[in-house]
Protein backbone atom coordinates (compact mmCIF):
# COMPACT_ATOMS: atom_id res chain seq x y z
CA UNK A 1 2.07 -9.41 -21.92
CA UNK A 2 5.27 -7.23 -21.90
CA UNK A 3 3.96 -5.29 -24.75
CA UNK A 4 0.75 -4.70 -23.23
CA UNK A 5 2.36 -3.29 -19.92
CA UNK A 6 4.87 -1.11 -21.76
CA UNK A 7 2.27 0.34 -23.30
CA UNK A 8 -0.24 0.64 -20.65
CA UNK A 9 3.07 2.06 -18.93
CA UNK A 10 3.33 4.57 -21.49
CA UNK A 11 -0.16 5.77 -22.08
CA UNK A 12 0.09 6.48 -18.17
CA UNK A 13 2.47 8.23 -18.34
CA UNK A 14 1.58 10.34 -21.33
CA UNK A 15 -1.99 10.88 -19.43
CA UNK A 16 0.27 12.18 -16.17
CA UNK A 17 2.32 14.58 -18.57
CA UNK A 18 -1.30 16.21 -20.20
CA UNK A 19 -2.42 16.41 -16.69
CA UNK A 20 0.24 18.42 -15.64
CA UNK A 21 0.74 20.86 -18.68
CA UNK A 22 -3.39 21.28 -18.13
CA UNK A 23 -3.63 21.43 -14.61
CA UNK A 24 -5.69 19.29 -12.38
CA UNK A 25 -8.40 22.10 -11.33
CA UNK A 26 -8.58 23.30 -15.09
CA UNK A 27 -9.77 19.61 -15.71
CA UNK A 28 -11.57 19.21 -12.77
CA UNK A 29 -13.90 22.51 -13.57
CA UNK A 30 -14.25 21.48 -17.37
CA UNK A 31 -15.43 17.84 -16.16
CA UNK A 32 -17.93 19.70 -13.98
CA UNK A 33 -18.80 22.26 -16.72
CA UNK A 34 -19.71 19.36 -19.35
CA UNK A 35 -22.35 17.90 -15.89
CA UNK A 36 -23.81 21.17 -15.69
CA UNK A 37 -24.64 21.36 -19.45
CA UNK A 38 -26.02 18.06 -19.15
CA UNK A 39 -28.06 18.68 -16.02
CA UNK A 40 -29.45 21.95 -17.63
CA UNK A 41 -30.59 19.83 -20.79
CA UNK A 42 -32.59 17.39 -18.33
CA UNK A 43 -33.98 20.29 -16.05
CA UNK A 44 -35.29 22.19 -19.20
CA UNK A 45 -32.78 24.94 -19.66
CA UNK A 46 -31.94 25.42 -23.44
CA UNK A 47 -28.84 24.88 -24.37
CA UNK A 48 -28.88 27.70 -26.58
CA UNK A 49 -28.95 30.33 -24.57
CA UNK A 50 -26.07 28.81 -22.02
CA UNK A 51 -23.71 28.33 -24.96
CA UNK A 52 -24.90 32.45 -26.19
CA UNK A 53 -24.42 33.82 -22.67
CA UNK A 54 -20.99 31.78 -22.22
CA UNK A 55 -19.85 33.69 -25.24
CA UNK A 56 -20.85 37.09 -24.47
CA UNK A 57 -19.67 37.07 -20.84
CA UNK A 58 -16.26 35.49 -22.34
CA UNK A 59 -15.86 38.16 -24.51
CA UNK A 60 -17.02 40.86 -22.10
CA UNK A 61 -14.49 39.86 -19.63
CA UNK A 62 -11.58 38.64 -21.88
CA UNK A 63 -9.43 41.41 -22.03
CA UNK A 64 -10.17 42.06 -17.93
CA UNK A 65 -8.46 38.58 -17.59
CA UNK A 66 -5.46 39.25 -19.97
CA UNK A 67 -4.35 42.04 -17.91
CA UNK A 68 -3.56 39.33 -15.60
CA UNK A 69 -0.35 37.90 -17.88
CA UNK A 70 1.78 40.98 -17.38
CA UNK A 71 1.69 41.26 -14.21
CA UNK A 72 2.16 37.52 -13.52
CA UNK A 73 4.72 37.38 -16.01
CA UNK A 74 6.79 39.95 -14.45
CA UNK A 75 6.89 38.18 -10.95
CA UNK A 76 4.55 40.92 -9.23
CA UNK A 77 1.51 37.98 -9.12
CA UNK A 78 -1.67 38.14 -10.57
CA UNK A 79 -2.85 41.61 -10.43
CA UNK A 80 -4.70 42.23 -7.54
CA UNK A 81 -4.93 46.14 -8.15
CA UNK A 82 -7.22 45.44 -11.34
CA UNK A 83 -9.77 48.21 -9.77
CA UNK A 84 -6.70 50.94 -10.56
CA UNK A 85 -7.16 50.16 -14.34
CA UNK A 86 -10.83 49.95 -14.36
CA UNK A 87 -11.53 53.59 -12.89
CA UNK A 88 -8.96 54.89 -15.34
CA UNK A 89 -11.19 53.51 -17.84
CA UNK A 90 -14.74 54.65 -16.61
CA UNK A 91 -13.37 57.81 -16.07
CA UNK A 92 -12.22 57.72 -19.73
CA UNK A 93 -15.77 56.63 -20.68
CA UNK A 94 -17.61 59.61 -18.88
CA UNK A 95 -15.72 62.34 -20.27
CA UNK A 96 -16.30 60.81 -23.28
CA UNK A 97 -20.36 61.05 -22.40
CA UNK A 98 -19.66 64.44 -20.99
CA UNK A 99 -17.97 65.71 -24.43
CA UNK A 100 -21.64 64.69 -26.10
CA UNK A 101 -19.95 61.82 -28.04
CA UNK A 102 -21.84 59.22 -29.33
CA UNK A 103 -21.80 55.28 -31.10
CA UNK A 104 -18.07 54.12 -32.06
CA UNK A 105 -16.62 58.14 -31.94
CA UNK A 106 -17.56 57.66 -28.31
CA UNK A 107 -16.20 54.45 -27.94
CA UNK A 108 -12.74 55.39 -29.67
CA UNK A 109 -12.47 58.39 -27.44
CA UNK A 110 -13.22 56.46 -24.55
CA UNK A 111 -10.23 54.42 -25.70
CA UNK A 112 -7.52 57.22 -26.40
CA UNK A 113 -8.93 59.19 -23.15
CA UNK A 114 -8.23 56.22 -20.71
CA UNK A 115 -5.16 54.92 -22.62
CA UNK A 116 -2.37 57.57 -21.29
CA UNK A 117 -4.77 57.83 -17.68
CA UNK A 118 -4.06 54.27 -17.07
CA UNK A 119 0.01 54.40 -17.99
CA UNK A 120 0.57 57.25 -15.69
CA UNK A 121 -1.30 55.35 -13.25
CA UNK A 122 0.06 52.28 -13.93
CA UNK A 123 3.74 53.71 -14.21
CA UNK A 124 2.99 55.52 -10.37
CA UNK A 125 1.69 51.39 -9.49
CA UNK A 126 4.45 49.91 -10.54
CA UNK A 127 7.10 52.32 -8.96
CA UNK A 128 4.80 50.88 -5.55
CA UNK A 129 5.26 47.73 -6.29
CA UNK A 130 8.84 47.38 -6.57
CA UNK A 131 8.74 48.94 -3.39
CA UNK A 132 7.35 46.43 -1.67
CA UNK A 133 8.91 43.30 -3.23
CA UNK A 134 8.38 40.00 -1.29
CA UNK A 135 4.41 41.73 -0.60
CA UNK A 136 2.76 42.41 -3.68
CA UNK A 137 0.01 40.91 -3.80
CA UNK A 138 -1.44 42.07 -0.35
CA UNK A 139 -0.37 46.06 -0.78
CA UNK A 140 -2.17 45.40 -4.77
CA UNK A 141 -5.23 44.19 -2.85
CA UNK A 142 -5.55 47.10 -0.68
CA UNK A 143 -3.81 49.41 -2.98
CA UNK A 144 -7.27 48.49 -5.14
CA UNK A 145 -9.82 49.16 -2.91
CA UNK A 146 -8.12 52.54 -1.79
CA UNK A 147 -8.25 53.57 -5.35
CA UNK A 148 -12.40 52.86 -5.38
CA UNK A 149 -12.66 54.65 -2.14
CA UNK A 150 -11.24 57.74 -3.28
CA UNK A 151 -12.91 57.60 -6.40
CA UNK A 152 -16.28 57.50 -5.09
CA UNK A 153 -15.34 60.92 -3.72
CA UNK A 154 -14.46 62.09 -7.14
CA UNK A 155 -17.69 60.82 -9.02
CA UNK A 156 -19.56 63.14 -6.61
CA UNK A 157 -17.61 65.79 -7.38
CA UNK A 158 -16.29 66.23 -10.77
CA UNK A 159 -18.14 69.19 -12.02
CA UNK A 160 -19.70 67.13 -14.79
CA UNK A 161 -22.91 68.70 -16.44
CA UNK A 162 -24.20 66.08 -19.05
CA UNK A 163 -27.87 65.01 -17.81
CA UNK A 164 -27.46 61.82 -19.18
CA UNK A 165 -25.23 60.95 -16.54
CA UNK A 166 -25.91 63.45 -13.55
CA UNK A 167 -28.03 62.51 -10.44
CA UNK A 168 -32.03 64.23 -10.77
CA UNK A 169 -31.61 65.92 -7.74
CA UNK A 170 -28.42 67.24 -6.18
CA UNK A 171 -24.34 66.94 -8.06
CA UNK A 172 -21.94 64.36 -9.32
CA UNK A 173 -22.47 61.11 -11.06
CA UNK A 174 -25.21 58.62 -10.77
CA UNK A 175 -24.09 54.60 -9.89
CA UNK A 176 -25.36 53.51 -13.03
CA UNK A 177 -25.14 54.91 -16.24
CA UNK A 178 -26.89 54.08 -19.61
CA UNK A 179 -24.93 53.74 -22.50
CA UNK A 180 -27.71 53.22 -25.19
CA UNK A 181 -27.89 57.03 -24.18
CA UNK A 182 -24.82 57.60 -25.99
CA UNK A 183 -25.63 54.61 -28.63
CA UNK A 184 -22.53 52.78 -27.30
CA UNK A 185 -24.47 49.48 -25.87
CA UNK A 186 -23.76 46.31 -27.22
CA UNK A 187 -21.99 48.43 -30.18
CA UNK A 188 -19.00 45.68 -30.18
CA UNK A 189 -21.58 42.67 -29.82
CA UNK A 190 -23.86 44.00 -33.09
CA UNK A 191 -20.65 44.56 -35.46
CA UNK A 192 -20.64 41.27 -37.78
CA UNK A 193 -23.08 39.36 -35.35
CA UNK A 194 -24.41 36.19 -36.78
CA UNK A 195 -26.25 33.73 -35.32
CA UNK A 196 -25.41 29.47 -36.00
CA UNK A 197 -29.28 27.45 -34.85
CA UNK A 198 -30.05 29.54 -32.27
CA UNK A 199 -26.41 30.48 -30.93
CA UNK A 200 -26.01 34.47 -30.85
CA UNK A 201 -21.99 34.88 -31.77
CA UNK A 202 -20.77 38.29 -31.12
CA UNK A 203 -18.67 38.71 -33.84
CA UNK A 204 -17.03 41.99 -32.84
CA UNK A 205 -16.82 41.62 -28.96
CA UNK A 206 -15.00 38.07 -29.77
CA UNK A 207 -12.64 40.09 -32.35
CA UNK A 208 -11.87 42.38 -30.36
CA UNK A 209 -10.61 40.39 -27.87
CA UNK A 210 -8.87 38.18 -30.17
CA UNK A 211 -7.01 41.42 -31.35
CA UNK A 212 -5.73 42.33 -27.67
CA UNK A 213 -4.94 38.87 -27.19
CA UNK A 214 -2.98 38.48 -30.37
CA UNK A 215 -1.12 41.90 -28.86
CA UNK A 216 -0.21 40.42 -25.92
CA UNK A 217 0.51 36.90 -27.51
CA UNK A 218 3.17 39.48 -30.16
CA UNK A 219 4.70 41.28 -27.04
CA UNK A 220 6.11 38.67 -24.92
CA UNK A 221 7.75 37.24 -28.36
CA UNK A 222 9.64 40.74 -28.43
CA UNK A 223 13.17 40.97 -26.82
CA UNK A 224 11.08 43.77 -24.07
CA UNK A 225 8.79 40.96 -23.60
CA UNK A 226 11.16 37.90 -23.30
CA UNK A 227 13.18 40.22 -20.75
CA UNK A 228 9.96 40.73 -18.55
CA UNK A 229 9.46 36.91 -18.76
CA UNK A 230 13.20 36.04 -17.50
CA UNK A 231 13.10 38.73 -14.87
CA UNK A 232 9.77 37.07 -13.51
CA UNK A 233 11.31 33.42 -13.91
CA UNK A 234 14.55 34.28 -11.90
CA UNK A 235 15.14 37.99 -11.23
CA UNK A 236 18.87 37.06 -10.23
CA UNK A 237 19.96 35.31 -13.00
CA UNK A 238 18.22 38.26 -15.48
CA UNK A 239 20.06 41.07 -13.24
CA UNK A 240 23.21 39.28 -13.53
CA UNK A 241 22.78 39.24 -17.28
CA UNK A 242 22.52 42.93 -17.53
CA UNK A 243 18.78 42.69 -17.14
CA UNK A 244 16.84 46.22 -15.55
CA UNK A 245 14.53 44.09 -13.76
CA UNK A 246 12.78 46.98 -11.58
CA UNK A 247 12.03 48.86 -15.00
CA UNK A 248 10.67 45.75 -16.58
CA UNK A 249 8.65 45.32 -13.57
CA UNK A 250 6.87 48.42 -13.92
CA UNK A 251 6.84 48.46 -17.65
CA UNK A 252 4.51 45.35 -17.00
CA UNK A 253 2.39 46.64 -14.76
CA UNK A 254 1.53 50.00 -16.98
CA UNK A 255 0.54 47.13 -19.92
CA UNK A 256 -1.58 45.54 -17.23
CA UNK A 257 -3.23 48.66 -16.36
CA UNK A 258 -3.65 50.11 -19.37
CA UNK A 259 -5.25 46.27 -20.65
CA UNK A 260 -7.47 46.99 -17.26
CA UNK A 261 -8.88 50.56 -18.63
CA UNK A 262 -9.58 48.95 -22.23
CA UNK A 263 -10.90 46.03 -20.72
CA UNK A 264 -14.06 48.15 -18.76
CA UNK A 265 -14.66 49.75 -21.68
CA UNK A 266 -15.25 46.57 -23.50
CA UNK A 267 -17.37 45.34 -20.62
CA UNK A 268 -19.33 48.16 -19.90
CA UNK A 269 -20.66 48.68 -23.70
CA UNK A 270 -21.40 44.70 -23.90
CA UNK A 271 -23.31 45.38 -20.12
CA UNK A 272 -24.73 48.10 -21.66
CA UNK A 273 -24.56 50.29 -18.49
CA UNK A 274 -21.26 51.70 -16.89
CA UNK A 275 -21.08 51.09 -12.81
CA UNK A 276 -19.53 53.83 -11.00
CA UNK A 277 -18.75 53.56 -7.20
CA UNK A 278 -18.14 50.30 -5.92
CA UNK A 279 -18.67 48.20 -8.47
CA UNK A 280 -15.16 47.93 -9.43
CA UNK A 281 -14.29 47.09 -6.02
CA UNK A 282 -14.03 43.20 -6.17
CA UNK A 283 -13.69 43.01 -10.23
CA UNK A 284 -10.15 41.61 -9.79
CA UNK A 285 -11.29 38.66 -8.55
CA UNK A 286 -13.33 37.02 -11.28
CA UNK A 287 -10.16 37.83 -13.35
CA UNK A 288 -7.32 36.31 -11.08
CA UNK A 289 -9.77 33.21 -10.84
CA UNK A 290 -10.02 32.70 -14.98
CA UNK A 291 -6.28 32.91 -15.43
CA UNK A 292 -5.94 30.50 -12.68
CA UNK A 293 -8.35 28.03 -13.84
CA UNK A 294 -6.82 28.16 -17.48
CA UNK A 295 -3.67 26.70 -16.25
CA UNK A 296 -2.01 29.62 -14.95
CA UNK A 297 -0.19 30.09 -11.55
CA UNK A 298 1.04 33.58 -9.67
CA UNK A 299 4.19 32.94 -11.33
CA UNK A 300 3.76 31.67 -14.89
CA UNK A 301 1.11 33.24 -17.47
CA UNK A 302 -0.18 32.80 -21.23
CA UNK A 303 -2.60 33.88 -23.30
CA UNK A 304 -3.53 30.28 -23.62
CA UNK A 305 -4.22 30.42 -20.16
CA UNK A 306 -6.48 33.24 -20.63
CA UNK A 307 -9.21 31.93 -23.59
CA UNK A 308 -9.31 28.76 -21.86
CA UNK A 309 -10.09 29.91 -18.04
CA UNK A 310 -12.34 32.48 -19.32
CA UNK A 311 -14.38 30.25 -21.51
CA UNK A 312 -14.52 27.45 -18.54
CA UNK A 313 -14.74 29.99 -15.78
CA UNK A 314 -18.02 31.88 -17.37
CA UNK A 315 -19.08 29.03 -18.70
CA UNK A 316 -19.17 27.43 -15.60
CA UNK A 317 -20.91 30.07 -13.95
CA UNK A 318 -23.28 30.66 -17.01
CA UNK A 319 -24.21 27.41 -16.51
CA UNK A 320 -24.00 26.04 -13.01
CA UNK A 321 -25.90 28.94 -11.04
CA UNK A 322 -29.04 28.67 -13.56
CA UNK A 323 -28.93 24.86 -12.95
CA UNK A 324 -28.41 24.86 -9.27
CA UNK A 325 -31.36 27.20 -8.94
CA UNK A 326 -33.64 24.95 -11.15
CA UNK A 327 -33.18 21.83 -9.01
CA UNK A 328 -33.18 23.39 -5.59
CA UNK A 329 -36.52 25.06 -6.33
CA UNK A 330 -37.29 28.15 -3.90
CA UNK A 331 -33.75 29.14 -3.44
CA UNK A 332 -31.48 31.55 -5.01
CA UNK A 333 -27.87 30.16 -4.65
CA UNK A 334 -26.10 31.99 -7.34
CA UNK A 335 -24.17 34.41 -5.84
CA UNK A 336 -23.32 31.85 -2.86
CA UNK A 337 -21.85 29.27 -5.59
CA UNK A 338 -20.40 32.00 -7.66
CA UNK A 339 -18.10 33.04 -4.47
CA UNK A 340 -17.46 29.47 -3.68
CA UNK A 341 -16.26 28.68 -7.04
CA UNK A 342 -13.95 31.62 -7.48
CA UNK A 343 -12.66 32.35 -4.35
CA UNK A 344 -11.61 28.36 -3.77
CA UNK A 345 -10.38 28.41 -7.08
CA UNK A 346 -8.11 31.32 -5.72
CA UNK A 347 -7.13 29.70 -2.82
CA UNK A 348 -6.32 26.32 -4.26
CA UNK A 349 -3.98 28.38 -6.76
CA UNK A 350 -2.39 30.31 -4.14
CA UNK A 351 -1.25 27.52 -2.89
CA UNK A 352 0.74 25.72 -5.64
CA UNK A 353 3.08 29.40 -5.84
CA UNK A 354 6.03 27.32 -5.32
CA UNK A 355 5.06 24.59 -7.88
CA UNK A 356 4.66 27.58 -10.49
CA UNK A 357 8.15 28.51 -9.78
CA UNK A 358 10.03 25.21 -10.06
């Protein structure tokens, strides 16, 4: 009978121990992920699809949710001020368009346009954000949706001439723009694609994500990386060790930017059309809520973190929003469950900060 306690002792305590490296909302939203996929099954929904469209809008948004690690890891928080990286990016993409580029030469000079954009940027971020230490995440918010203010100014106005982008009637930029114009849709998500039944993989969308991942995993294994990390974990103890804490806080932020420009990119060919205006206005969210649900907290952030909240985060909303709609016939509750889901994900992960940092 002692045996059997000891180790009904110890299995409970090795179930407490997974739950805690895991996280009890990233098992929570997996439990409720696996219902979903059986309730769509039931309802008539083929599983086929869900599983394709969890894929693609994982690898569409991956690299949009890695940007989240340096920032985290540098003790700025999750990176509210995502929007700053994604208009370096679009801007990268339509003077790409406007230079008459087309298929992967566009995409590629999409890439190397937006790349030193966003570190300027980033660097001129990150110089803000030591400058308000103890308030970052509130001035990144707002800081944000300044950015896409302005910016709407500027896609009126840049003297752009390229039809393919340009309003029929009047100047500047239209709100949505094509990219099988330029052959650059889906050009990612066709490179190697196979299909296993009737699951579409997107073999190049999931390697290229894999590949920015991979970078990120490399960096914060480098001494510049494990310095980041420390400063992040306790800035007192790395500045007593000789640490440049303020430099490795911006340093971070440029990598999260720039991962923010490449990351639109990678969405907007997988979209297939590039959203100008406000659409990058509340883009940061969706990210901040992946990383959180994959185990991550405003203090502490892996790439681990990242596959797994994207994958349960878009599944989940793959998945729930078509379901929810099937059984409450007549309504359209998508976008109402999408903000529940990610905002109170958001919330509930706000407010463990000071269990992150223990």
């Amino acid at each position: 009978m002692a045996e059997m306690n000891g180790n009904g002792n110890n299995l409970a305590r090795a179930s407490r121990n997974l739950l805690g490296d895991i996280g009890l909302p990233t098992v929570i939203i997996a439990v409720f992920w696996v219902l979903t996929l059986v309730a769509g099954h039931f309802v008539g929904i083929s599983m086929s699809t869900l599983v394709s469209d969890t894929i693609k809008r994982a690898g569409m948004n991956g690299i949009l949710v890695l940007a989240m690690v340096p920032a985290i890891q540098s003790g700025t928080g999750p990176n509210f001020a995502l929007p700053i990286g994604i208009v370096c990016g679009l801007l990268g993409l339509v003077t790409a368009i406007e230079m008459d580029l087309t298929g992967m030469t566009w995409l590629l000079t999409s890439f190397a346009l937006a790349l030193p954009l966003a570190a300027a940027v980033g660097y001129g971020y990150g110089k803000l954000m030591n400058a308000v230490k103890g308030s970052e995440m509130t001035i990144a918010t707002y800081t944000g949706f300044s950015i896409v203010a302005l910016m709407c100014l500027a896609w009126l106005m840049i003297p752009f001439r390229n039809p393919k982008m340009g309003w029929f009637i009047g100047k500047g930029l239209r709100e949505t723009i094509q990219l099988d114009a330029v052959g650059g849709a889906q050009i990612l998500n066709n490179f190697l694609l196979f299909t296993v039944g009737d699951v579409i993989v997107p073999t190049g969308l999931l390697l290229t994500f894999a590949f920015f991942a991979f970078l990120v995993w490399l960096f914060f294994r480098s001494k510049l990386g494990i310095a980041i990390s420390a400063g992040g974990i306790n800035p007192k103890f790395a500045q007593a060790a000789g640490l440049n804490i303020d430099r490795n806080r911006v340093l971070a932020n440029v990598v999260s930017t720039i991962l923010g420009a490449i990351g639109i990119i990678v969405y907007s060919q997988s979209y297939g059309y590039a959203q100008l205006y406000t659409a990058p206005l509340m883009m940061a969210f969706p990210a901040v809520a992946a990383i959180l649900i994959g185990g991550a907290t405003a203090s502490r952030a892996k790439v681990s973190h990242v596959v797994i909240g994207v994958v349960l985060f878009q599944g989940l909303l793959t998945t729930a929003l078509p379901v929810a709609n099937e059984i409450f016939v007549g309504t359209d509750l998508s976008e109402i469950m999408r903000m529940i889901i990610q905002n109170g994900i958001i919330l509930y992960a706000l407010t463990q900060v000071k269990r992150g940092v223990q």
